[in-house]
Protein backbone atom coordinates (compact mmCIF):
# COMPACT_ATOMS: atom_id res chain seq x y z
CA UNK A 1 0.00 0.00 0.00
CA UNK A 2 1.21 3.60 -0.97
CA UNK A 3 0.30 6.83 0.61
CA UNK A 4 0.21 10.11 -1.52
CA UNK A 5 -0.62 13.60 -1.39
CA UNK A 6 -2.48 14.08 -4.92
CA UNK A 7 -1.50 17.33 -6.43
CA UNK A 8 -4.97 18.08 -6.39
CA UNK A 9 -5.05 18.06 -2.67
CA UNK A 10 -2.04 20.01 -2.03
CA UNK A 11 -3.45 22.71 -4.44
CA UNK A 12 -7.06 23.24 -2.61
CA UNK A 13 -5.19 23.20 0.68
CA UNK A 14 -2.78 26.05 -0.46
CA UNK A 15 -4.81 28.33 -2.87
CA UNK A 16 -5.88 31.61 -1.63
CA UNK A 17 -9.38 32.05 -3.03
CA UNK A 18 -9.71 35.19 -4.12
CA UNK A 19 -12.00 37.67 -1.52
CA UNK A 20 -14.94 39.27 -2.97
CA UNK A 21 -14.11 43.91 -2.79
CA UNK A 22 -17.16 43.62 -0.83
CA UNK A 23 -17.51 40.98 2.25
CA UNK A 24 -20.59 39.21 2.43
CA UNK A 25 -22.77 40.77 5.46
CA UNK A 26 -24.33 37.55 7.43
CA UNK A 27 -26.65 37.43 10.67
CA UNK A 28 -26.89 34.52 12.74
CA UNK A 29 -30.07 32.76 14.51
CA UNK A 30 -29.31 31.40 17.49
CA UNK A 31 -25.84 30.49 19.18
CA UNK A 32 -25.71 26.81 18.96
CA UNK A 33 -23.17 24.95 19.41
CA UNK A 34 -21.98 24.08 15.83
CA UNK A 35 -22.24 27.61 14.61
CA UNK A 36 -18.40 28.14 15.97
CA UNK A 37 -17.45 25.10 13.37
CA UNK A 38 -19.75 26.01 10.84
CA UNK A 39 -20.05 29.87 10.61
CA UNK A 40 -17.49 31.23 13.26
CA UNK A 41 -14.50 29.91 12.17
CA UNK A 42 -15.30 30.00 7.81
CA UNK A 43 -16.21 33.71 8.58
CA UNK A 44 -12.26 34.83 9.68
CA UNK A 45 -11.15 32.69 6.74
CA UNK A 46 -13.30 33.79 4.11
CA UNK A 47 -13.31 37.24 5.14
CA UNK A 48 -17.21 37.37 5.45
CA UNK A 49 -18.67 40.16 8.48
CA UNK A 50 -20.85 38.20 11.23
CA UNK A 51 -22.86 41.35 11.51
CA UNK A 52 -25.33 40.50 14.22
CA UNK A 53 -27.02 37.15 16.27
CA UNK A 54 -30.30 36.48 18.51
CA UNK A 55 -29.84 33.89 20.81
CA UNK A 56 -33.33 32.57 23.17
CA UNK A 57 -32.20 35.93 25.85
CA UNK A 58 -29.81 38.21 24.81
CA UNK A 59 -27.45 37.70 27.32
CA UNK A 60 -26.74 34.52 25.82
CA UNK A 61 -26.15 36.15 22.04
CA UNK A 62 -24.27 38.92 23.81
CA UNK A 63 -21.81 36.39 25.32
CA UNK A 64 -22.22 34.94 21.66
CA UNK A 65 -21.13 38.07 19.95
CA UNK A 66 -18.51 38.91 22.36
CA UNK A 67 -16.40 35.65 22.45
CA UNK A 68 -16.48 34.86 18.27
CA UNK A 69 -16.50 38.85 16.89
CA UNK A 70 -19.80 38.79 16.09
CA UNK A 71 -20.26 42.97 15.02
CA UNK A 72 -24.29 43.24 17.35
CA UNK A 73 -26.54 41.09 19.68
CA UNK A 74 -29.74 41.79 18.89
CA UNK A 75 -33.22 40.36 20.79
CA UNK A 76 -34.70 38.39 18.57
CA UNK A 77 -34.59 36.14 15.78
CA UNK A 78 -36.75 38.36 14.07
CA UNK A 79 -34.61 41.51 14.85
CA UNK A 80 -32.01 39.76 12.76
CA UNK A 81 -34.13 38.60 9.79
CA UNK A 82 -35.11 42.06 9.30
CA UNK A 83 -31.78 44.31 9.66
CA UNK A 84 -31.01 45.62 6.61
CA UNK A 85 -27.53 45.08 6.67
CA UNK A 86 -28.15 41.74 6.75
CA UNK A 87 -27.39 40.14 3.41
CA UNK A 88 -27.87 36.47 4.55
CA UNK A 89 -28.78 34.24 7.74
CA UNK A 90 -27.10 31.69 9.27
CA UNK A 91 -29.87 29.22 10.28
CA UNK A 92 -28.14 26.69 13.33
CA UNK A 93 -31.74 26.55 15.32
CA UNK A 94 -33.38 23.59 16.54
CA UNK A 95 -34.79 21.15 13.09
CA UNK A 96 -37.85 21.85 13.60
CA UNK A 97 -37.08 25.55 13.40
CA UNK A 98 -35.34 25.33 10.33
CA UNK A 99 -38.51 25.74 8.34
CA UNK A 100 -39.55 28.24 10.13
CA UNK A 101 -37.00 31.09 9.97
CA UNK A 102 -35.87 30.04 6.75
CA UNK A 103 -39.06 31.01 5.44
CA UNK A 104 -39.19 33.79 7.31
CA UNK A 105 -35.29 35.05 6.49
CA UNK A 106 -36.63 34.56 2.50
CA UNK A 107 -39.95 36.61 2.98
CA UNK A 108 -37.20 39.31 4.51
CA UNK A 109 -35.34 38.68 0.98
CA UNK A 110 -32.49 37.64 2.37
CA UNK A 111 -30.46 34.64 1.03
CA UNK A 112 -29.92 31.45 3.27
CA UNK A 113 -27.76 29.21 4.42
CA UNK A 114 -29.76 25.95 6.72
CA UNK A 115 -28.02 23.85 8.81
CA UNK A 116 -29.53 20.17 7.84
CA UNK A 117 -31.82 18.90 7.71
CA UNK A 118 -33.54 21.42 5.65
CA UNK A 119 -37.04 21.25 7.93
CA UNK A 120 -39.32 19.15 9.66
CA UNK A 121 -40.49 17.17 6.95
CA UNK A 122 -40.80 17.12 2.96
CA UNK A 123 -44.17 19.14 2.70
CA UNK A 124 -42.51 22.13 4.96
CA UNK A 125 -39.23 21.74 2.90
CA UNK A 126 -41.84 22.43 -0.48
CA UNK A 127 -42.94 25.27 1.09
CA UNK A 128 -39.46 27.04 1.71
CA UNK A 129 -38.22 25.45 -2.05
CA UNK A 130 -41.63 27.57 -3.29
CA UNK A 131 -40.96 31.19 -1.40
CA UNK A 132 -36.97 30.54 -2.19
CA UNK A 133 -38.14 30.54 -6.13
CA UNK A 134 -40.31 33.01 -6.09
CA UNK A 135 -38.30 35.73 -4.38
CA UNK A 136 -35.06 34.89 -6.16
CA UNK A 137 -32.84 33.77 -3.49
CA UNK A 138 -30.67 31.49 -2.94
CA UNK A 139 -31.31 29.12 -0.02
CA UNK A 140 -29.14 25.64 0.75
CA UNK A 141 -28.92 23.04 2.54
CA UNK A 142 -25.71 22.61 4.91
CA UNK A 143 -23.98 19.32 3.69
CA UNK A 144 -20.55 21.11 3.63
CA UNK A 145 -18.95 17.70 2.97
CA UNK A 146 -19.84 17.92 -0.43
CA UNK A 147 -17.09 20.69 -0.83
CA UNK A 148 -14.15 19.51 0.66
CA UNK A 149 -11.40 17.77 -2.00
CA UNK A 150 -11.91 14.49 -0.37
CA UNK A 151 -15.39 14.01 -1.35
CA UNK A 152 -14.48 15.59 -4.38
CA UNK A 153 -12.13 13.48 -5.83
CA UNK A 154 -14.46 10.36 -4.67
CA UNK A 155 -16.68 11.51 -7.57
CA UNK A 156 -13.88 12.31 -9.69
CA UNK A 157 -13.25 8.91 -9.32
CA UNK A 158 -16.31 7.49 -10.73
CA UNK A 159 -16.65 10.10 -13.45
CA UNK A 160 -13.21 9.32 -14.61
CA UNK A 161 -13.78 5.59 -15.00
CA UNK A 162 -11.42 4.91 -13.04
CA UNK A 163 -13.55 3.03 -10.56
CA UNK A 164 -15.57 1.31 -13.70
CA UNK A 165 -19.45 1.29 -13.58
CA UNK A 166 -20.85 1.94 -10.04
CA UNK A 167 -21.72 -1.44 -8.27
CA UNK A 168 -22.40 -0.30 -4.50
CA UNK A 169 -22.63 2.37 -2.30
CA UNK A 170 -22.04 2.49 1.70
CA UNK A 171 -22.44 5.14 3.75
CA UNK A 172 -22.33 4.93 7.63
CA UNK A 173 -22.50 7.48 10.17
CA UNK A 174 -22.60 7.00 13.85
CA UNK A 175 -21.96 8.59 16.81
CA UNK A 176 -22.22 7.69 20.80
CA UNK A 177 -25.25 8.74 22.62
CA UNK A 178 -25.01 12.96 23.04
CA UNK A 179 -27.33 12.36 26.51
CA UNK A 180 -30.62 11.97 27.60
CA UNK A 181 -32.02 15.79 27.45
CA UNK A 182 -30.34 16.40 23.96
CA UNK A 183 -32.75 18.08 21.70
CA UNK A 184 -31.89 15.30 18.82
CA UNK A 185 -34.04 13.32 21.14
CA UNK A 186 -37.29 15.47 21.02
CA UNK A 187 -39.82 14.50 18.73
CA UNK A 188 -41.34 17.72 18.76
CA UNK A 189 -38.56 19.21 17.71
CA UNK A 190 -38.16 17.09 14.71
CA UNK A 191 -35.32 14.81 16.39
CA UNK A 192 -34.08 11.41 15.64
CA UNK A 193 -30.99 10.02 14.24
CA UNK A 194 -32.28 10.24 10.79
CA UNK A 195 -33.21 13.56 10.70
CA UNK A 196 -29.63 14.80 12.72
CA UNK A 197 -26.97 12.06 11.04
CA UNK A 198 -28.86 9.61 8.52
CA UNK A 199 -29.76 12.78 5.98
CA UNK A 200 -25.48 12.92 5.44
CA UNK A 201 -25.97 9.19 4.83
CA UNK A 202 -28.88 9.31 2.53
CA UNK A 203 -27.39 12.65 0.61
CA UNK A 204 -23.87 11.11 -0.13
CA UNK A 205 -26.03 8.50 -1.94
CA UNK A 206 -28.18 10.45 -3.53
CA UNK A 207 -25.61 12.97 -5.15
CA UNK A 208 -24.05 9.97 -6.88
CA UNK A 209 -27.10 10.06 -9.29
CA UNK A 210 -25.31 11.05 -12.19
CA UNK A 211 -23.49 7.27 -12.38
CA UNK A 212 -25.99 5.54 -10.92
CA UNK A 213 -28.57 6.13 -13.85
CA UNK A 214 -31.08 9.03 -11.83
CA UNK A 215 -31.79 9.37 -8.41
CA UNK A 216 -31.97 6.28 -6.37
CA UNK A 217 -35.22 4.76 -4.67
CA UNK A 218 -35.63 3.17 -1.31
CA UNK A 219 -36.25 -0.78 -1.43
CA UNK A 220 -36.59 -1.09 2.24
CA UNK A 221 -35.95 1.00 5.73
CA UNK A 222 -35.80 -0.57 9.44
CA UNK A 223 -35.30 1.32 12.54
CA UNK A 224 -35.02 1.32 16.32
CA UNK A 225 -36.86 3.26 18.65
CA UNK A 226 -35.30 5.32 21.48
CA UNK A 227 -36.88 3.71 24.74
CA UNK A 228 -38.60 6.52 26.43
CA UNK A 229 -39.23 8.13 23.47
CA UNK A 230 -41.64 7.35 20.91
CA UNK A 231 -41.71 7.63 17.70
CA UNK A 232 -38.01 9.06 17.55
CA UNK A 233 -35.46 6.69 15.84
CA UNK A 234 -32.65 5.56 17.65
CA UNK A 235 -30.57 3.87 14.60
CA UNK A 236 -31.90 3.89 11.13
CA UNK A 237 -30.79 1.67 7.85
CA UNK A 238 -32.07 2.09 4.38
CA UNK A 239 -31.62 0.40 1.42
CA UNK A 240 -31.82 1.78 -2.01
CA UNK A 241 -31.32 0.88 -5.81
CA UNK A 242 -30.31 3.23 -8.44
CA UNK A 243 -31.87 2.89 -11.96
CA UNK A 244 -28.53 1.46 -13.74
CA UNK A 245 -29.24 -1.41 -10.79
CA UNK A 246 -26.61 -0.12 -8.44
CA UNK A 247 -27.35 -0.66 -4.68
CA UNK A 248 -26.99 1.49 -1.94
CA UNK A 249 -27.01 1.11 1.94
CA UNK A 250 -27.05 4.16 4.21
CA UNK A 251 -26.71 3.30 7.94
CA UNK A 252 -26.87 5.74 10.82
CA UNK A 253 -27.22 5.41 14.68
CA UNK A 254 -27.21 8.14 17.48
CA UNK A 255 -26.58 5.82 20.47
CA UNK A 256 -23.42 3.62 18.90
CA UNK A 257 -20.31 2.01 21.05
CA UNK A 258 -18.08 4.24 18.27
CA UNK A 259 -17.85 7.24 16.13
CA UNK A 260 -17.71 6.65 12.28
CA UNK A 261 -18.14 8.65 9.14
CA UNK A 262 -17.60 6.33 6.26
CA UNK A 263 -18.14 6.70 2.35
CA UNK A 264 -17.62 3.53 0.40
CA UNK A 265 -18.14 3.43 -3.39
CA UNK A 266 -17.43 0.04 -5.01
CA UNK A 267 -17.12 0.11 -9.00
CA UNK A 268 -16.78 -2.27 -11.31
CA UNK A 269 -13.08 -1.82 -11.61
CA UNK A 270 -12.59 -0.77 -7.91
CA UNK A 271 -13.69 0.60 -4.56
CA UNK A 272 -12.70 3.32 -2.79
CA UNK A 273 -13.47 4.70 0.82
CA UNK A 274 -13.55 8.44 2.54
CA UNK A 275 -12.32 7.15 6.17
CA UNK A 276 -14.49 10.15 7.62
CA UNK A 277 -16.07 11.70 4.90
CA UNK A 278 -18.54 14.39 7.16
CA UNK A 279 -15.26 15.59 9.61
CA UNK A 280 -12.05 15.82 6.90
CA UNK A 281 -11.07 18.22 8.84
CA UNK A 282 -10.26 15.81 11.46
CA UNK A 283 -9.05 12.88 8.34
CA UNK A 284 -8.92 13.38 5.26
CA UNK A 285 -7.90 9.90 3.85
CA UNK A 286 -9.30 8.79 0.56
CA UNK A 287 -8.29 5.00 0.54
CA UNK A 288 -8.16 3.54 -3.13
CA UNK A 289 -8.05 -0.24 -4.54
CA UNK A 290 -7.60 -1.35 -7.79
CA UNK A 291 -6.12 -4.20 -9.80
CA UNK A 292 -3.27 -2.04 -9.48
CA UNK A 293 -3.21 -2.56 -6.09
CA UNK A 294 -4.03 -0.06 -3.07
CA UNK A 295 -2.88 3.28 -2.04
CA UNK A 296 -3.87 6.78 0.02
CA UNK A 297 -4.56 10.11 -0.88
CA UNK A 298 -4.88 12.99 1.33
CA UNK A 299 -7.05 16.02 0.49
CA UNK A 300 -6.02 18.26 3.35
CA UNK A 301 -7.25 19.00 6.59
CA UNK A 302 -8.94 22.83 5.91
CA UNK A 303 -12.70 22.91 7.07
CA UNK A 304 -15.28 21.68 4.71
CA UNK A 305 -17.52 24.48 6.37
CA UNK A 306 -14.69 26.93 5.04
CA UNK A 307 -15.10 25.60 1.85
CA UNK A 308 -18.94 25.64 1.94
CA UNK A 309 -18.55 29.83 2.77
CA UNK A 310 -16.72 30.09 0.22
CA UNK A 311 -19.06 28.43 -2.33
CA UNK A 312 -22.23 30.41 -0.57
CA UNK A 313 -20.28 33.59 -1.16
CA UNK A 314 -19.40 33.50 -4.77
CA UNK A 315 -23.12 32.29 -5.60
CA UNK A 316 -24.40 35.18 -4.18
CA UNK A 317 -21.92 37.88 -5.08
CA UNK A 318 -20.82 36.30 -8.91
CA UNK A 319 -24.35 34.65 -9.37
CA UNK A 320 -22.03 31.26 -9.44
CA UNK A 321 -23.50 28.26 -9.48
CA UNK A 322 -23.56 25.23 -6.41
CA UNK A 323 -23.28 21.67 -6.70
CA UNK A 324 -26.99 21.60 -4.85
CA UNK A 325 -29.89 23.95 -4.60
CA UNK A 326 -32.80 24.53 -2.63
CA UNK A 327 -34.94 21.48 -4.69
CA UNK A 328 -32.12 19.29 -3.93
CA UNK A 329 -33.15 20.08 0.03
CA UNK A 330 -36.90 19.13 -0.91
CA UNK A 331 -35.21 15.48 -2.68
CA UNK A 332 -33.81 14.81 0.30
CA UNK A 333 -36.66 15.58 2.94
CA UNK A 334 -38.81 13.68 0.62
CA UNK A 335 -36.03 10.44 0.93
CA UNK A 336 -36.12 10.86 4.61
CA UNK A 337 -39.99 10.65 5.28
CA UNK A 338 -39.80 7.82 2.90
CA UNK A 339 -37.38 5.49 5.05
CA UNK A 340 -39.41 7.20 8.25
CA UNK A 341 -42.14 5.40 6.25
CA UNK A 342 -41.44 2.45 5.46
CA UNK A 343 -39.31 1.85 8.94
CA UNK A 344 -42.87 1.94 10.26
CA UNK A 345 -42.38 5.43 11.99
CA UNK A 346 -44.01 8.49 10.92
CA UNK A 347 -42.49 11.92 9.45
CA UNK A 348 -41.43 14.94 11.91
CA UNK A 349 -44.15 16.74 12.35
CA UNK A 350 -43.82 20.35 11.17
CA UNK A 351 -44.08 23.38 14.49
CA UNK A 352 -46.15 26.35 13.89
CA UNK A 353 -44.94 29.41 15.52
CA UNK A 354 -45.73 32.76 15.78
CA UNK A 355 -43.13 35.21 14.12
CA UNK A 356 -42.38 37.29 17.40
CA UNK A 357 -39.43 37.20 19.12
CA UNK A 358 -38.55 33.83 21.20
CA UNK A 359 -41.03 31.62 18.52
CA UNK A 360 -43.80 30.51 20.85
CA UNK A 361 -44.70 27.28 19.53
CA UNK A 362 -48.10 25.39 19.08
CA UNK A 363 -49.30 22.42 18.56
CA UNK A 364 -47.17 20.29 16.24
CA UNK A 365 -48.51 19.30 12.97
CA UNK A 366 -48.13 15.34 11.32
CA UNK A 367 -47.54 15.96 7.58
């Protein structure tokens, strides 16, 4: 077995993208706990202004603001959506707020960037897809994997040939339990392990469409149950079939004994694996076979989330394109209620809330 650094790697991990005369002016909702990873941190790289964030009470965005640079606290969600220096929103909140304030960040015309999954369930996600069209924005999902060189050159792979036709498709993710009063666990907030770690699963297969014929379907879903909490999946596996005949599996489970992020293709000609294809950041081996033999590639270790930014940015100041849009987000809620489905569970159901500040809720909704 070899190990390399493709030149390919080395040159995403040392290029300087070039920063738009103007940086992009983006407001936050709500100071979770990823938005450090995913909006903090991309920000100082990218050059892009954190101009304000609402937390639930101010004190908490205040502490927010003060700690990662962030230019204003402001009271509410609401108070951000509607600044007018805000360009574009950050959207870290609870799933079953995604909907929501991205619909509410689009009426504002701004342009949006959703932590996954997109919202509570496919008929909410339609509803955001519809608004995003009709005001011209742009709005996407968050699967920032999909931009680092890693998962990159997977594809590269297959659309070279160099893997032959595609045979198979793996994708696990899996993490250990994150506690008992974790939010993932709330059915009213649209929790369960599909909706927080099986849509990365279910999207890495689904973006392999273009050699596996057209979108794939699902055969056949099963799932586990959280004890104490019904209704919200505890470990979910799907299996799917392309239209060329090419099978997938996409496993996920939020209580496991281990942590693992793992992208296996299998051609005709060869197989190759992403060791931990959501967190490159933390490995960014690409492990190749072939009747050459096997060998390594690494694709760098700079933030997928940085490279996301980046993306976001030049879409919305050089109008250019993404690999996914805002339908893609509706494809992929609609896969998820499917395997909810046919696992025997039923869809997240969608929360109504008012548009004031702190986003009283009401009763949920089953799609």
């Amino acid at each position: 077995m070899t190990t390399t650094t493709t030149a390919q790697a080395a040159g995403h991990e040392s290029a300087q993208p070039q920063t738009p005369s103007e940086p992009l002016r983006v407001g936050v909702l709500g100071a979770a706990r990823i938005a450090e990873l995913a909006i903090v941190k991309p920000a100082r790289a990218t050059g892009t202004r954190l101009v304000a964030i609402a937390a639930r009470d101010q004190a908490r965005a205040t502490a927010f603001a003060t700690e990662h640079g962030v230019e204003q606290a402001l009271a509410s969600y609401a108070d951000v959506v509607a600044l007018p220096d805000v360009e574009a929103v950050y959207n870290p909140l609870p799933n079953a707020l995604h909907g929501t304030w991205n619909l509410a960040a689009i009426d504002a015309g701004k342009h949006v960037l959703s932590e996954k999954p997109f919202a509570a369930n496919a008929e909410e996600a339609e509803e955001v897809a519809a608004a995003a069209h009709s005001r011209g924005v742009i709005v996407v999902e968050g699967f920032h994997y999909l931009y680092h060189p890693v998962n990159r050159r997977l594809h590269d792979l297959l659309a070279s040939g160099d893997l032959g036709e595609l045979v198979h498709v793996e994708t696990t993710l899996e993490i250990q339990n994150p506690g008992p009063r974790d939010p993932r666990w709330s059915l009213s907030l649209a929790g369960g392990a599909t909706m927080d770690l099986g849509c990365y699963s279910l999207h890495a297969q689904r973006v392999l469409a273009p050699w596996g014929g057209g979108e794939p379907e699902l055969v056949a879903a099963r799932a586990g149950e959280r004890p104490g909490e019904p209704g919200v999946d505890e470990w979910l596996e799907a299996r799917l079939r392309f239209p060329s005949g090419a099978t997938g599996v996409a496993r996920c489970h939020m209580a496991s004994d281990r942590r693992q992020m793992t992208y296996r293709v299998i051609g005709s000609r060869g197989e190759a694996s992403v060791v931990n294809f959501v967190e490159p950041h933390l490995d960014d081996r690409l492990i190749v076979q072939t009747s050459a033999g096997q060998y390594v590639e690494h694709h760098g270790t700079r933030s997928s989330y940085t490279y996301q930014l980046e993306a976001f940015v030049r879409a919305v100041r050089e109008a250019t394109s993404m690999p996914i849009d805002v339908d893609d987000a509706v494809s992929n809620m609609r896969l998820i209620d499917a395997c909810y489905v046919a696992a025997g569970l039923r869809p997240r159901p969608r929360m109504h809330t008012t548009s004031e500040p702190g986003a009283t809720a009401t009763k949920p909704r089953q799609p």
